[in-house]
Structure formats: structure tokens, C-alpha cells
PDB file of N, CA and C in Angstrom:
ATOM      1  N   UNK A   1      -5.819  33.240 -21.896  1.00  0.00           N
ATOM      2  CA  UNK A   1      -5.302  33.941 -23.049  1.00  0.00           C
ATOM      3  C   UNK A   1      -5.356  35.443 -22.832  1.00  0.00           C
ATOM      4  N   UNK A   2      -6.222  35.730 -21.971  1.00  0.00           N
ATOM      5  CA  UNK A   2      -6.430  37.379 -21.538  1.00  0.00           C
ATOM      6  C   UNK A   2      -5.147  38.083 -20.855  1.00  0.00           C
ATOM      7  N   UNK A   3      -4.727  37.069 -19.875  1.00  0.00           N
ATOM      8  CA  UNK A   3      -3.496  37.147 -19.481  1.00  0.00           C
ATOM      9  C   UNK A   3      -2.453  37.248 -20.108  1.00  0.00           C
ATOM     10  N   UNK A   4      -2.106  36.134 -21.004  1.00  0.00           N
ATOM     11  CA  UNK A   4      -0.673  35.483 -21.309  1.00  0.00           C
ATOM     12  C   UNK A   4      -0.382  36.230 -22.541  1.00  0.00           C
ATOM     13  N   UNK A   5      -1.738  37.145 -23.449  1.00  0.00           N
ATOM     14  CA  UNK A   5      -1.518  37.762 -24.630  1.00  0.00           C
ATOM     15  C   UNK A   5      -1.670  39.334 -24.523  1.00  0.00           C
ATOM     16  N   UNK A   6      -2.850  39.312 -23.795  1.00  0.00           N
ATOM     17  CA  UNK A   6      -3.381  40.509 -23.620  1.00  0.00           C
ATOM     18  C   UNK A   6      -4.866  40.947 -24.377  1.00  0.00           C
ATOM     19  N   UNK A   7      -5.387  39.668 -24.437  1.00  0.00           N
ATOM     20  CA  UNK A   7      -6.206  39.602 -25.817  1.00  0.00           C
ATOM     21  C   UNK A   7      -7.878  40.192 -24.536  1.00  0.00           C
ATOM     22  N   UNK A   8      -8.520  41.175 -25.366  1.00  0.00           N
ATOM     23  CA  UNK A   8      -9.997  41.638 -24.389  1.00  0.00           C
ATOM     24  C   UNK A   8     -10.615  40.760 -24.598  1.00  0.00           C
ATOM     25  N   UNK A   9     -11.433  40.839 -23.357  1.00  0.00           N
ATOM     26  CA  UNK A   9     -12.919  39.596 -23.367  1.00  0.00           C
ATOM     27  C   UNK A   9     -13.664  40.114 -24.448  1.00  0.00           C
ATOM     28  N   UNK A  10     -13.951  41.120 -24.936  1.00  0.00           N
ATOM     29  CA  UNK A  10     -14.494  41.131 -26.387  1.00  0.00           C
ATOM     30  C   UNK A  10     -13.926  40.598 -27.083  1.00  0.00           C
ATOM     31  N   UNK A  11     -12.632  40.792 -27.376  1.00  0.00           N
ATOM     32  CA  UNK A  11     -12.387  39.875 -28.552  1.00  0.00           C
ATOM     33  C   UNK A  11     -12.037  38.533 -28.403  1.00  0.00           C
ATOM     34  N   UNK A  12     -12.060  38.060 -27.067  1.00  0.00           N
ATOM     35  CA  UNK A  12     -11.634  36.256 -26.951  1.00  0.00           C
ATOM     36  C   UNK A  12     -13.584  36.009 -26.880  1.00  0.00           C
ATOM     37  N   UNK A  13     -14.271  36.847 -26.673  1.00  0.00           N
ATOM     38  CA  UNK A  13     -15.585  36.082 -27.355  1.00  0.00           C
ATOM     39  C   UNK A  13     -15.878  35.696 -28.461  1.00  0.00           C
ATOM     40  N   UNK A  14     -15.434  36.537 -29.416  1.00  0.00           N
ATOM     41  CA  UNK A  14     -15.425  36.338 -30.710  1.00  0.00           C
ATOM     42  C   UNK A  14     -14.840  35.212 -31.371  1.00  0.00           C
ATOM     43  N   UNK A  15     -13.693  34.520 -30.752  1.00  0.00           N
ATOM     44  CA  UNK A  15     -12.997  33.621 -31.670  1.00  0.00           C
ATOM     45  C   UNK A  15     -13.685  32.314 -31.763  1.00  0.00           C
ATOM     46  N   UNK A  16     -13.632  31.738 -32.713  1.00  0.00           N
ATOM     47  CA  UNK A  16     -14.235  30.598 -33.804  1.00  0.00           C
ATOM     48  C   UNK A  16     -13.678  29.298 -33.535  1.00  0.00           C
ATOM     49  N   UNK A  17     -13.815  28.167 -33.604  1.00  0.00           N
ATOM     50  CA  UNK A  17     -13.271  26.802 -33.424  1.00  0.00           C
ATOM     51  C   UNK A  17     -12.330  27.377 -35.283  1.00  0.00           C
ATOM     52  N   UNK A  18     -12.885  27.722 -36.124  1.00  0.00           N
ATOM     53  CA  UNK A  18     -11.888  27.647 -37.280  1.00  0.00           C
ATOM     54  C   UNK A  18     -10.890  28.644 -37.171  1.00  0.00           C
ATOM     55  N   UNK A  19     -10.643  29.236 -35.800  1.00  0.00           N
ATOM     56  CA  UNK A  19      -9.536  30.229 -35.426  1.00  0.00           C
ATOM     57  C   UNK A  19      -8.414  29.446 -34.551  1.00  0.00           C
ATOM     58  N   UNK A  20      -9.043  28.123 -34.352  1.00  0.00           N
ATOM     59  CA  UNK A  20      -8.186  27.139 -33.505  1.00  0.00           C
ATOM     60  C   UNK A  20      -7.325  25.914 -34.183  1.00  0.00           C
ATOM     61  N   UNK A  21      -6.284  25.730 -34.329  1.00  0.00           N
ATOM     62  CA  UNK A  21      -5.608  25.400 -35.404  1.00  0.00           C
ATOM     63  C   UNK A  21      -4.890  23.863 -34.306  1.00  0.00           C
ATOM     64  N   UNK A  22      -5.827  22.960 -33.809  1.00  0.00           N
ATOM     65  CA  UNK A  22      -5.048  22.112 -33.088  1.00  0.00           C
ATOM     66  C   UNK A  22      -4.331  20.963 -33.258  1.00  0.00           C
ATOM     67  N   UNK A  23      -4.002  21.056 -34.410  1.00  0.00           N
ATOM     68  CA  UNK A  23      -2.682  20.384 -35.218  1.00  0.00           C
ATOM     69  C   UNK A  23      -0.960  21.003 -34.700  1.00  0.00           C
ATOM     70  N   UNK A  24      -0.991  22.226 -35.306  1.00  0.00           N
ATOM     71  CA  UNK A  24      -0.109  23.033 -34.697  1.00  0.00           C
ATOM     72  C   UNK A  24      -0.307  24.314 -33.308  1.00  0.00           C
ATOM     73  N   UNK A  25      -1.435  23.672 -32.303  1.00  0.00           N
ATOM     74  CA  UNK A  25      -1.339  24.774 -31.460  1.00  0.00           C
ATOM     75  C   UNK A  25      -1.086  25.816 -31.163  1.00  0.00           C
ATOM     76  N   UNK A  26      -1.818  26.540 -32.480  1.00  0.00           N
ATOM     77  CA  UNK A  26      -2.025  27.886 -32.729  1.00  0.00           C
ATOM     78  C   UNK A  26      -3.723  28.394 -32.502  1.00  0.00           C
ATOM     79  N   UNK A  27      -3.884  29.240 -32.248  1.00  0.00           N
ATOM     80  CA  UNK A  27      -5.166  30.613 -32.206  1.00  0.00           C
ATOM     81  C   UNK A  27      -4.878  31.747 -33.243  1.00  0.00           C
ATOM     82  N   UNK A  28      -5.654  32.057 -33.837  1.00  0.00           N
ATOM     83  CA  UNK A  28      -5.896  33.252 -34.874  1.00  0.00           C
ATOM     84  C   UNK A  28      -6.881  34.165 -34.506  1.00  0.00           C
ATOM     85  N   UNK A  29      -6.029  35.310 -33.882  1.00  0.00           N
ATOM     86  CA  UNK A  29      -7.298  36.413 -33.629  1.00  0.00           C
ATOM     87  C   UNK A  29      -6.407  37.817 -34.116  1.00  0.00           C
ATOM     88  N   UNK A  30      -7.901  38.482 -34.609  1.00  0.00           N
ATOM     89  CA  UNK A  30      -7.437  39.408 -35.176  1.00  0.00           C
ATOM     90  C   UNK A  30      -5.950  39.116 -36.691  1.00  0.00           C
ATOM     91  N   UNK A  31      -6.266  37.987 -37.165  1.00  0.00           N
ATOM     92  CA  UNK A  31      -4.762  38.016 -38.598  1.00  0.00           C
ATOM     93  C   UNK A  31      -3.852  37.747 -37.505  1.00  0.00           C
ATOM     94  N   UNK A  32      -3.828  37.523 -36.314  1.00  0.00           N
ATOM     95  CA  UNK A  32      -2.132  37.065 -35.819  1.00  0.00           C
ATOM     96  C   UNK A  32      -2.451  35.822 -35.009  1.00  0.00           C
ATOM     97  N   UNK A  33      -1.583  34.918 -35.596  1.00  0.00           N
ATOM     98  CA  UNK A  33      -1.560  33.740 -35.448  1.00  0.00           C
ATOM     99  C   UNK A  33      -0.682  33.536 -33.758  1.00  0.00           C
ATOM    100  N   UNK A  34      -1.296  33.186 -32.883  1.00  0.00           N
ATOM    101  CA  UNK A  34      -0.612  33.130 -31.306  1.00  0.00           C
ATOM    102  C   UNK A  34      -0.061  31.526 -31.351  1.00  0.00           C
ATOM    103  N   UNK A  35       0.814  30.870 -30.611  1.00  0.00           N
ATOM    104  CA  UNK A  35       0.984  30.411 -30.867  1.00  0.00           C
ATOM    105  C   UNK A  35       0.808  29.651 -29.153  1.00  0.00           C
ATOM    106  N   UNK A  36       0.399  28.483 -28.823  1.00  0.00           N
ATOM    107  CA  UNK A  36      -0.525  28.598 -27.311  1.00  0.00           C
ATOM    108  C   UNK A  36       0.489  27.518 -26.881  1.00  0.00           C
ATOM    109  N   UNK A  37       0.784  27.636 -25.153  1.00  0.00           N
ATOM    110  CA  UNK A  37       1.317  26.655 -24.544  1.00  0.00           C
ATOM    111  C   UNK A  37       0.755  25.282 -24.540  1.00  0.00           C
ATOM    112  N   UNK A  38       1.939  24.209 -24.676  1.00  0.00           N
ATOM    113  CA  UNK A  38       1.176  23.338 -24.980  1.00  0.00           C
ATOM    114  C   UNK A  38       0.394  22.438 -24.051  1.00  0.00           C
ATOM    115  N   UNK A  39       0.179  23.044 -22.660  1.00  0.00           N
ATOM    116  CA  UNK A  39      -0.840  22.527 -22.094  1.00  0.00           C
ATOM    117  C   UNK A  39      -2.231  22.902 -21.851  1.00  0.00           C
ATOM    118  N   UNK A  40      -2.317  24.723 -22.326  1.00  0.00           N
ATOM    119  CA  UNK A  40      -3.289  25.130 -22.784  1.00  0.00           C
ATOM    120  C   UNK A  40      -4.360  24.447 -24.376  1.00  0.00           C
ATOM    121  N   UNK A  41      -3.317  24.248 -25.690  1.00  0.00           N
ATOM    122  CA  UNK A  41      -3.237  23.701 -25.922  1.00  0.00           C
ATOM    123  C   UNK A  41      -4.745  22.333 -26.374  1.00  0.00           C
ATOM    124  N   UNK A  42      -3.934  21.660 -25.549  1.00  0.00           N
ATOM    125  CA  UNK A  42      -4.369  20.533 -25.098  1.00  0.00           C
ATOM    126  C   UNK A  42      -5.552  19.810 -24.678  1.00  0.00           C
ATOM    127  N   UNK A  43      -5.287  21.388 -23.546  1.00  0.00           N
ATOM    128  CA  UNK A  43      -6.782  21.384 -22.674  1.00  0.00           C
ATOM    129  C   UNK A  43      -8.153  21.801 -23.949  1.00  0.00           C
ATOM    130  N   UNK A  44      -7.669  22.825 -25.113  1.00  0.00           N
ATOM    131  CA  UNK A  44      -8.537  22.965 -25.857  1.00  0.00           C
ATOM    132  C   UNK A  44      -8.813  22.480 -26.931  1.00  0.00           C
ATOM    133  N   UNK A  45      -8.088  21.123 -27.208  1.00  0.00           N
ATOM    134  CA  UNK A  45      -8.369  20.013 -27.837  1.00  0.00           C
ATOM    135  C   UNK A  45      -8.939  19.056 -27.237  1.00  0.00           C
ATOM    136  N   UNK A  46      -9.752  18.954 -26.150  1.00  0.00           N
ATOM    137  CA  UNK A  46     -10.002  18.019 -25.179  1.00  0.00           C
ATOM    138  C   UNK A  46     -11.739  18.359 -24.964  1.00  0.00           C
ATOM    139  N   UNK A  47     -11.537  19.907 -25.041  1.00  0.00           N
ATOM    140  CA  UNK A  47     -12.690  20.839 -25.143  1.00  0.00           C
ATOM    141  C   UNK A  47     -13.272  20.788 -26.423  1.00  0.00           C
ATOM    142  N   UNK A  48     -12.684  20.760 -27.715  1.00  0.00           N
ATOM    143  CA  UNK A  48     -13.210  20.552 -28.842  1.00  0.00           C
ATOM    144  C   UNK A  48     -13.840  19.067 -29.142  1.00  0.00           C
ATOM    145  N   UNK A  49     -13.400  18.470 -28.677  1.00  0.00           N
ATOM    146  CA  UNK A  49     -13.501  16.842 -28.684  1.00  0.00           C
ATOM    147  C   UNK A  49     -14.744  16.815 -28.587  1.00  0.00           C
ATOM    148  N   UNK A  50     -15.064  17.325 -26.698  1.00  0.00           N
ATOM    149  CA  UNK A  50     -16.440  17.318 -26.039  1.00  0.00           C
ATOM    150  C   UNK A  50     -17.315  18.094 -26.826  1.00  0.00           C
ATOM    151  N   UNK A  51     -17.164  19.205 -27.070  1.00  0.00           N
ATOM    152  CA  UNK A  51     -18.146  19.870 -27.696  1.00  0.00           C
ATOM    153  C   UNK A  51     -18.754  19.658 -29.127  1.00  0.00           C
ATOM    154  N   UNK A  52     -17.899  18.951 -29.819  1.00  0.00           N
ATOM    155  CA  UNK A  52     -18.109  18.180 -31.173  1.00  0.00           C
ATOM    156  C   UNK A  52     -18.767  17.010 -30.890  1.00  0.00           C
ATOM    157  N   UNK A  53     -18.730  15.870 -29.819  1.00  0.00           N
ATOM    158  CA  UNK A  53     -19.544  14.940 -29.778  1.00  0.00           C
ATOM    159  C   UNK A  53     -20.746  15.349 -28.983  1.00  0.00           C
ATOM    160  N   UNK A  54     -20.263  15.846 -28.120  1.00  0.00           N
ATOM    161  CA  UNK A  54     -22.149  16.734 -27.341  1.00  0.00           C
ATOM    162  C   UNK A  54     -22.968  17.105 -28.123  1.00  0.00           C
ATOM    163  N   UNK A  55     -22.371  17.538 -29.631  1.00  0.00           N
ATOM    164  CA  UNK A  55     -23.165  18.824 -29.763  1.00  0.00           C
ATOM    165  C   UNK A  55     -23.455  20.157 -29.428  1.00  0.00           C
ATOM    166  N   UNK A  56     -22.815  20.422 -28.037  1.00  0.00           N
ATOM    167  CA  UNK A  56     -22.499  21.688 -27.530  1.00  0.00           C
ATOM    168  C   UNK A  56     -22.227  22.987 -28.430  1.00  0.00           C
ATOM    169  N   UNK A  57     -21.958  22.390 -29.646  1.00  0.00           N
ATOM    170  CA  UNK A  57     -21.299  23.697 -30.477  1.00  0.00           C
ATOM    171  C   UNK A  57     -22.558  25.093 -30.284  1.00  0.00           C
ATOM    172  N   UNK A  58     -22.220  26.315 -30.500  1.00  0.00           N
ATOM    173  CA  UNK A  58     -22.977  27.174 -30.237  1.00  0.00           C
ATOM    174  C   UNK A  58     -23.157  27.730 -32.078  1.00  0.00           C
ATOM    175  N   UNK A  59     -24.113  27.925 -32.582  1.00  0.00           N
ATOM    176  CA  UNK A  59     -24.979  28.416 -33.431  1.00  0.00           C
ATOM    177  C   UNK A  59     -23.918  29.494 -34.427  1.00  0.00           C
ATOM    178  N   UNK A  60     -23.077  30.084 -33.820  1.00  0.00           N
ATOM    179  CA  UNK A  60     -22.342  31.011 -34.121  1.00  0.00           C
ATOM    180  C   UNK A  60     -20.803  30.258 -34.381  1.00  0.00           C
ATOM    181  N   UNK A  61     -20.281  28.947 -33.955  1.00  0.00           N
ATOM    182  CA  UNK A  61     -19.450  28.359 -33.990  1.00  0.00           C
ATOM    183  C   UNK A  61     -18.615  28.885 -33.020  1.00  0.00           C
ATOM    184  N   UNK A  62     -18.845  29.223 -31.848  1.00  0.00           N
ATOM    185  CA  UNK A  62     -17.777  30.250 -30.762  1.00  0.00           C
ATOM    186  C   UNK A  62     -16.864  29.002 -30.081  1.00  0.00           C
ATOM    187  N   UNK A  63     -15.852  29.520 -29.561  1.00  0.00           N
ATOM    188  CA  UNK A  63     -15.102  28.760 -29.342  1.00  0.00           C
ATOM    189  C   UNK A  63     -15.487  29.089 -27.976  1.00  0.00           C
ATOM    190  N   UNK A  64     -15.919  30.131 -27.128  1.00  0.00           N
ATOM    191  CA  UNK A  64     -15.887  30.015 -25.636  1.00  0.00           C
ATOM    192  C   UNK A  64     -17.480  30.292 -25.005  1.00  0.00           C
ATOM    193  N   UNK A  65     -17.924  29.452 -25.447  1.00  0.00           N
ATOM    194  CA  UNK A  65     -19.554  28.823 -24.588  1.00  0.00           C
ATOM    195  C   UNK A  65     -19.250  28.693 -23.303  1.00  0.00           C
ATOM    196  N   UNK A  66     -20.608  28.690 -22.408  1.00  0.00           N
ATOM    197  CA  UNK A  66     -21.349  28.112 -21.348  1.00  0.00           C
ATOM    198  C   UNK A  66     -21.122  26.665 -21.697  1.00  0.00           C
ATOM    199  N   UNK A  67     -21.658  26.093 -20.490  1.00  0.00           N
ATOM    200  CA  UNK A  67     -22.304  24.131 -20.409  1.00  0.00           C
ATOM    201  C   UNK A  67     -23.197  24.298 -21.714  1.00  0.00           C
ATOM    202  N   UNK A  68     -23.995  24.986 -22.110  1.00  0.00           N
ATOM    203  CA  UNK A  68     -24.923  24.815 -22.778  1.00  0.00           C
ATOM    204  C   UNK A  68     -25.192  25.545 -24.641  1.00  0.00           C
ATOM    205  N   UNK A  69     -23.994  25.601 -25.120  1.00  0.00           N
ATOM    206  CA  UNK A  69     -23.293  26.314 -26.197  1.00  0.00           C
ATOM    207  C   UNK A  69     -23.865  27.481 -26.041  1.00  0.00           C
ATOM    208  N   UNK A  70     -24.337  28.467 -25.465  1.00  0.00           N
ATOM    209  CA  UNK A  70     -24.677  30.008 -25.001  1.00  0.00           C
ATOM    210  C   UNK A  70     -23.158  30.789 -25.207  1.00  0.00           C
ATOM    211  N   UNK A  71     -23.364  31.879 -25.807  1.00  0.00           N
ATOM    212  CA  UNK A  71     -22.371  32.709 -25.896  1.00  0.00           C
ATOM    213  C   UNK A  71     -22.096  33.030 -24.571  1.00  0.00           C
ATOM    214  N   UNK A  72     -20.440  33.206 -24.444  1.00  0.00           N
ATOM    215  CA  UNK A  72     -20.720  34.271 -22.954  1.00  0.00           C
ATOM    216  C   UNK A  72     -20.941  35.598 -22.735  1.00  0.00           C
ATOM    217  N   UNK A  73     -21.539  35.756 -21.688  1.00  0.00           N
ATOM    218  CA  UNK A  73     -22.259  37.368 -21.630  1.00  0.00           C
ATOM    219  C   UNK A  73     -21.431  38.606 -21.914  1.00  0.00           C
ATOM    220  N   UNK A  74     -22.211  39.760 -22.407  1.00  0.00           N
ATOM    221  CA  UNK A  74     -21.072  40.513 -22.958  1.00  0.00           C
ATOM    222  C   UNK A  74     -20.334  41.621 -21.485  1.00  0.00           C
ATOM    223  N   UNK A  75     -20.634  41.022 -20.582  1.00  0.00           N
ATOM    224  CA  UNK A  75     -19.483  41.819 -19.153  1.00  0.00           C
ATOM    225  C   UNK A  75     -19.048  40.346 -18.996  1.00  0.00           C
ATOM    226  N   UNK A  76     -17.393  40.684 -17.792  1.00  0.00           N
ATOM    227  CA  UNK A  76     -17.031  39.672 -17.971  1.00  0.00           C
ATOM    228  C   UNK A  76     -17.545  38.861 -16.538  1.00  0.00           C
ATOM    229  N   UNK A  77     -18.711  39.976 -15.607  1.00  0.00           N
ATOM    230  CA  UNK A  77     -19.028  38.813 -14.802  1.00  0.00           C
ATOM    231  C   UNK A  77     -20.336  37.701 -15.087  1.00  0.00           C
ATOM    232  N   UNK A  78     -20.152  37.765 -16.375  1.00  0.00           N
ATOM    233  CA  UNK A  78     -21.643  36.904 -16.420  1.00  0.00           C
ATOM    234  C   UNK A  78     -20.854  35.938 -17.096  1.00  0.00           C
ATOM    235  N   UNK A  79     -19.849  35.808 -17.518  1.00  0.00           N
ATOM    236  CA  UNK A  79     -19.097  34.193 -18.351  1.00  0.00           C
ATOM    237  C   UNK A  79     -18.575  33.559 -17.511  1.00  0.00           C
ATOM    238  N   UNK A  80     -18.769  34.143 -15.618  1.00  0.00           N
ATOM    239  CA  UNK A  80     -18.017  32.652 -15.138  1.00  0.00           C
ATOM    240  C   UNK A  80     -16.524  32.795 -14.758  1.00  0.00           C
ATOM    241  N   UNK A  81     -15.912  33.940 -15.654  1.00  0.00           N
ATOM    242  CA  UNK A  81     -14.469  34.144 -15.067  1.00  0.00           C
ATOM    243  C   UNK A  81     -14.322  34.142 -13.784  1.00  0.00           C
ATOM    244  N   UNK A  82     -14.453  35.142 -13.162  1.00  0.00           N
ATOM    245  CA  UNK A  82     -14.330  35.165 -11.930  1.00  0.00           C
ATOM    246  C   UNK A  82     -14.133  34.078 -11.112  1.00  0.00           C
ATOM    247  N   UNK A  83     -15.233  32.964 -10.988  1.00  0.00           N
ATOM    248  CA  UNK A  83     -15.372  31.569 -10.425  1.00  0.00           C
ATOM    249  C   UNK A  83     -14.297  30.966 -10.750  1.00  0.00           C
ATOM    250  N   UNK A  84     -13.933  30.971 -11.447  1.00  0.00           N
ATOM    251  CA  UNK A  84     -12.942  29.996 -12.124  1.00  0.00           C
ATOM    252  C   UNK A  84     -11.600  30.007 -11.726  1.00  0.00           C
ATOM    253  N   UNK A  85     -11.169  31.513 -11.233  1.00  0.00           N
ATOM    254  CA  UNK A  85      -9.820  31.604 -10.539  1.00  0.00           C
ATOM    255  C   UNK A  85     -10.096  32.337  -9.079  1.00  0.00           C
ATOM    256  N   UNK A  86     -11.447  32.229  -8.453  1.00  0.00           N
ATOM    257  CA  UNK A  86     -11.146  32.577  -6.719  1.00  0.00           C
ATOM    258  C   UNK A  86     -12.728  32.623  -6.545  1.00  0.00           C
ATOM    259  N   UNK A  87     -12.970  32.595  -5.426  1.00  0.00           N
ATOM    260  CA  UNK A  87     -14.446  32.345  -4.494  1.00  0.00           C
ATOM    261  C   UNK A  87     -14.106  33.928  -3.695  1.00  0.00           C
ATOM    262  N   UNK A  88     -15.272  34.519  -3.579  1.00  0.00           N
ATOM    263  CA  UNK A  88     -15.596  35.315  -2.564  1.00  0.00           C
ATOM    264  C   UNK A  88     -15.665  35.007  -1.057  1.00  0.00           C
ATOM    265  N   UNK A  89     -14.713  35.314  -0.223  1.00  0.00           N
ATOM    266  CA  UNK A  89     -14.822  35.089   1.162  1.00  0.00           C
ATOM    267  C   UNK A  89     -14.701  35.760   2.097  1.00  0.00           C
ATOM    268  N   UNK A  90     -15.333  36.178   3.302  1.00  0.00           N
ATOM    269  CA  UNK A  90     -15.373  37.716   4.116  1.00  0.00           C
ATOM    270  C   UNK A  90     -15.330  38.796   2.969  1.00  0.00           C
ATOM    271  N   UNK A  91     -15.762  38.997   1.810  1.00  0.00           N
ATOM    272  CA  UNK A  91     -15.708  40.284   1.118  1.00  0.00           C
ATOM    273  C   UNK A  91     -14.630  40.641   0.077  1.00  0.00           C
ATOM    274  N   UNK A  92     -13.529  39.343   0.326  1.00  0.00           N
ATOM    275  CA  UNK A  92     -12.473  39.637  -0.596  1.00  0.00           C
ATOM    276  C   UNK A  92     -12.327  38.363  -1.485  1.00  0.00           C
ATOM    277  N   UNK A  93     -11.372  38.564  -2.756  1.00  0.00           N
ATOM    278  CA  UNK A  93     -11.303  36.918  -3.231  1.00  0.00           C
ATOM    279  C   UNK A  93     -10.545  36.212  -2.879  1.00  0.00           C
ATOM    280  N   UNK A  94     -10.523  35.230  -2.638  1.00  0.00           N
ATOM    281  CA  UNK A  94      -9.518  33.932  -2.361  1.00  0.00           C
ATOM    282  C   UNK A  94      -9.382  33.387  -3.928  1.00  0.00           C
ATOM    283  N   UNK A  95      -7.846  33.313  -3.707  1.00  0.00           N
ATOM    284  CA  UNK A  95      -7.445  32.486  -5.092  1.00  0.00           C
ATOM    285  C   UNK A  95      -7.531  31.110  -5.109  1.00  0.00           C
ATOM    286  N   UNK A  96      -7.954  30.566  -5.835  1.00  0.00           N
ATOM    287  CA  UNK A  96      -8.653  28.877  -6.143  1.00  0.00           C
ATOM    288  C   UNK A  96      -7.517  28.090  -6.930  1.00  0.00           C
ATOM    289  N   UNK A  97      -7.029  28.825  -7.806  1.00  0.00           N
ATOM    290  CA  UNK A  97      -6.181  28.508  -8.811  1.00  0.00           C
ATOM    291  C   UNK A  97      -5.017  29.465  -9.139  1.00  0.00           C
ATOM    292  N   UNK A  98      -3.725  28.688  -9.105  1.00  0.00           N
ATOM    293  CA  UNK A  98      -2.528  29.727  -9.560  1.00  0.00           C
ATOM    294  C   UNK A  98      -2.821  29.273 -11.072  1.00  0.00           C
ATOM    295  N   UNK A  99      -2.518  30.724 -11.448  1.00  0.00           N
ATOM    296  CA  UNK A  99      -1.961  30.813 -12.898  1.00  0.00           C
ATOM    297  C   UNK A  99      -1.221  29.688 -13.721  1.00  0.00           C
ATOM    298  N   UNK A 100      -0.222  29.668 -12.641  1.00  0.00           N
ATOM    299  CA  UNK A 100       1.056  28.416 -13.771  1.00  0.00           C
ATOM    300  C   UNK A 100       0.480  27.411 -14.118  1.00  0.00           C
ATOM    301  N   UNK A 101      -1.141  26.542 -12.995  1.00  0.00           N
ATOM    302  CA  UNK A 101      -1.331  25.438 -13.375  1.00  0.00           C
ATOM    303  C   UNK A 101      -2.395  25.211 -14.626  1.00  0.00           C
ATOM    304  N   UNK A 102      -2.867  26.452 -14.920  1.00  0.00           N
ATOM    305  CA  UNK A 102      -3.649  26.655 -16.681  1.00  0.00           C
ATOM    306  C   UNK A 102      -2.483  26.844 -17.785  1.00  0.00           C
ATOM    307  N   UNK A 103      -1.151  27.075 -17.489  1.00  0.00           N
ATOM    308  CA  UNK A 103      -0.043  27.202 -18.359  1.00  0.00           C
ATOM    309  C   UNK A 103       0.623  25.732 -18.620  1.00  0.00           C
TER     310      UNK A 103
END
């Protein structure tokens, strides 16, 4: 969503499972209703699922936890981004994941 909206890791920490509208695959941040691809989507109805029967939910109701409902950290190398789209190798990143296939 950092990408595809432009939305800051401050404020995609902030957003709420009641900012997630997964009936009509919408996000509400900041009063503007985004309106999310529907395989993004998907993926975060799949995520709500898990985290509602785990228990995972985080204390604050955040929509973007750790494994362990922990907020993510307030830089963005302590939430894990990084990992998630490339590995460090000889000093530079290698990409792990294209873009299109989270779209």
C-alpha cells in the first residue's frame, strides 16, 4: 500500500482492522476510502481470518502486527519490510519478490 498509494509507514501503522472494509475491498486512512486490488484484497481477508481465530489481534486493534500481535517498530527496518521484498547479498539487495505478484 506504501507503494501503490503512497501511504507513510507511519501512517499504514496506524490503520485499524475497523479501517478495513472486506466486504467491499476498501481501506480507510486518513477519511479517504482506497479502494484495494482485489488480490491484495484477499490476501487481507485471509490475514484477518488468522488473526481473529489465533487471537493474534494486537491490544490496539492494528491491522499490521508481527507473528505475535506486536505493533511494528516505529523505523521501517524493524517491521520486517525489507525481508519481505529482497535478502542482502555481497552488500547489495537481491529482489525476492516482484511487485506485480502482491498486486
Amino acid at each position: 500500500m506504501m507503494m501503490l498509494y503512497g501511504i507513510t509507514y507511519r501512517e499504514l501503522r496506524k490503520i485499524k482492522w475497523e479501517n478495513f472494509d472486506e466486504f467491499y475491498g476498501f481501506i480507510t486512512v486518513n477519511g479517504f476510502e482506497l479502494r484495494l486490488p482485489p488480490k491484495l484484497s484477499r490476501q487481507l481477508q485471509q490475514v484477518q481470518k488468522f488473526v481473529f481465530q489465533n487471537h493474534v489481534k494486537s491490544n490496539e486493534d492494528l491491522l499490521f502486527t508481527d507473528g505475535n500481535g506486536e505493533p511494528w517498530g516505529e523505523i521501517t527496518s524493524s517491521s520486517g519490510i525489507p525481508d519481505r521484498f529482497g535478502r542482502r547479498e555481497q552488500g547489495r539487495l537481491q529482489e525476492r519478490y516482484h511487485i506485480i505478484i502482491w498486486i
